[in-house]
C-alpha atoms as a PDB file:
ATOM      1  CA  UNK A   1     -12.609   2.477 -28.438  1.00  0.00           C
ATOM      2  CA  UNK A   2     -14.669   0.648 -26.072  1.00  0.00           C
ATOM      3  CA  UNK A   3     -17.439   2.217 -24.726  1.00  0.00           C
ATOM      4  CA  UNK A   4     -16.715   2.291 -20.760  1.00  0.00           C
ATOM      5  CA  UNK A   5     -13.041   4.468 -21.743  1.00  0.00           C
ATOM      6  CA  UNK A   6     -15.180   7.555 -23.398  1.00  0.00           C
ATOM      7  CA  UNK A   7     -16.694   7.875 -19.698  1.00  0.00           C
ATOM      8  CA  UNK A   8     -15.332  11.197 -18.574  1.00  0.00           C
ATOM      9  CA  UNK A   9     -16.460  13.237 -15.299  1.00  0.00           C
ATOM     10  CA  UNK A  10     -16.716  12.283 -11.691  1.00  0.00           C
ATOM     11  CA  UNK A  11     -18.574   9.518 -10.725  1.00  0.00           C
ATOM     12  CA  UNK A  12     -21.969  10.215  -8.658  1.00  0.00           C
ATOM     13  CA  UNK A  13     -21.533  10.585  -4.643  1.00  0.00           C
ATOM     14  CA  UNK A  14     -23.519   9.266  -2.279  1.00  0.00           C
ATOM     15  CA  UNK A  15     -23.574   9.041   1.233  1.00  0.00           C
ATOM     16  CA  UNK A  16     -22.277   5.574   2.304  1.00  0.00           C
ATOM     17  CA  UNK A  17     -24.953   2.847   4.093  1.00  0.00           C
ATOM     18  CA  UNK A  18     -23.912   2.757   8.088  1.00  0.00           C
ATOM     19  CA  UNK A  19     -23.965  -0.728   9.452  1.00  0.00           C
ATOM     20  CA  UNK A  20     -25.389  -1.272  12.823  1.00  0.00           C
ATOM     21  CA  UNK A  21     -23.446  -0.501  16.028  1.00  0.00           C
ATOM     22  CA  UNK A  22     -21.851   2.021  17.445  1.00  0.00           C
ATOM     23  CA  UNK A  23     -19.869   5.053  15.993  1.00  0.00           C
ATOM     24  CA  UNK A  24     -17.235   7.227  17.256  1.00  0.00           C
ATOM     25  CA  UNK A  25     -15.332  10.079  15.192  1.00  0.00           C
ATOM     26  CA  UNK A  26     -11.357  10.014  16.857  1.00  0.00           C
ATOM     27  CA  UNK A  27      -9.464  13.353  15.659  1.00  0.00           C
ATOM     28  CA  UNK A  28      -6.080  14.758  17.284  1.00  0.00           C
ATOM     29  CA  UNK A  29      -6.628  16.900  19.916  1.00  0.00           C
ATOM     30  CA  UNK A  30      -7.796  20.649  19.507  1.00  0.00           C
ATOM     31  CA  UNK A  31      -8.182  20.025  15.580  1.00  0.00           C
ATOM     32  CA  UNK A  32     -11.250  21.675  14.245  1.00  0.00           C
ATOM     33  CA  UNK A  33     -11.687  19.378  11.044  1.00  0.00           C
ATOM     34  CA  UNK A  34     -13.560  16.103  10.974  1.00  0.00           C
ATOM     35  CA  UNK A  35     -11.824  13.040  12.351  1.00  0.00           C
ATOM     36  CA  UNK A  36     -12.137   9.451  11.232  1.00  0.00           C
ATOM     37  CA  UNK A  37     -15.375   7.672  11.779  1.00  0.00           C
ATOM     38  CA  UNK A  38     -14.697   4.196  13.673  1.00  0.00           C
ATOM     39  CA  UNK A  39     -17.349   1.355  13.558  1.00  0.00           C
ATOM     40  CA  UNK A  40     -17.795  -0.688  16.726  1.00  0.00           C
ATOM     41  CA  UNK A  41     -20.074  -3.749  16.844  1.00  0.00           C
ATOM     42  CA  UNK A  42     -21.207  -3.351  20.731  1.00  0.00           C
ATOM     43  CA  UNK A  43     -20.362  -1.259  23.995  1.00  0.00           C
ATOM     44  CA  UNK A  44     -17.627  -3.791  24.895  1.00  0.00           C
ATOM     45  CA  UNK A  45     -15.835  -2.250  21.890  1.00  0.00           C
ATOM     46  CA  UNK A  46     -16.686   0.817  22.396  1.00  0.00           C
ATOM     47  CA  UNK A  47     -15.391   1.609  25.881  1.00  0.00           C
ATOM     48  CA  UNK A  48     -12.028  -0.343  24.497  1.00  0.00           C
ATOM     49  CA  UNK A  49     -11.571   1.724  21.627  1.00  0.00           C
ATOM     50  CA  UNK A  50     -12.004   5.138  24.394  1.00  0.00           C
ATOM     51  CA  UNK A  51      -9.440   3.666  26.726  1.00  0.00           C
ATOM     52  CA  UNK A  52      -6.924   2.816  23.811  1.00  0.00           C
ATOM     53  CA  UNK A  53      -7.420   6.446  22.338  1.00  0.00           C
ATOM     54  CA  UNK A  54      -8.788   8.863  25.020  1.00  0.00           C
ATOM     55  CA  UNK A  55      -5.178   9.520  26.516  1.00  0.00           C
ATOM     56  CA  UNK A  56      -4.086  11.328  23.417  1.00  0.00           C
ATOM     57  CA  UNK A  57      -7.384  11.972  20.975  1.00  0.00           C
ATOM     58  CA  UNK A  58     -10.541  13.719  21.296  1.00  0.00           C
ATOM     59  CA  UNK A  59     -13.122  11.175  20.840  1.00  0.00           C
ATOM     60  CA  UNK A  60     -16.834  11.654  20.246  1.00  0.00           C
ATOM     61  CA  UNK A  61     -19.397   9.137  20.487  1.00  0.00           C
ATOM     62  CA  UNK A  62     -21.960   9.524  17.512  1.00  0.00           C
ATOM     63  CA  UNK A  63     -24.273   7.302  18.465  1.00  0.00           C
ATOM     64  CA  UNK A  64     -26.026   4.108  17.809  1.00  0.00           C
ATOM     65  CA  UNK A  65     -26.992   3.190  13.881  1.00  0.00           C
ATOM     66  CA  UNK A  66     -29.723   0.492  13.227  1.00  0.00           C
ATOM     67  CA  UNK A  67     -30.693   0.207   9.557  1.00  0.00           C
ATOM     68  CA  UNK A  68     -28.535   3.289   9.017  1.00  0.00           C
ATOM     69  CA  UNK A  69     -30.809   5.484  11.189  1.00  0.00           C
ATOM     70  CA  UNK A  70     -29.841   7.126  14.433  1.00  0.00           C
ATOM     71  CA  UNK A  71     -31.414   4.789  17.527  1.00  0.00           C
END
């Protein structure tokens, strides 16, 4: 047997590295649970993505990441 098929167990989680833009989490309206998390490179974007989902989602804007710290 080689030795990467006797690895048992999860592998280790870590949070994943944000790039830098913008961030909004889109989930279905009234739904408690964490939505998805949608990368947008600049405002432009950003106002697209609310008109394209903000007649049937609730949309919130996270925020913008720079060197995967809140600005």
């Amino acid at each position: 047997m080689n030795n990467s098929s006797k690895r048992i167990g999860r592998p280790p989680v870590r949070e994943a590295k944000l790039k830098d833009g913008f961030y909004v989490e889109i989930r279905n309206r009234g739904a408690k649970e964490r939505g998805i998390k949608i990368h947008c490179a600049n405002e432009k974007e950003l106002e697209l993505l609310k008109a394209r989902y903000g007649t049937t989602k609730d949309i919130v804007v996270l925020g913008e990441y720079k060197d995967n710290e809140k600005v």
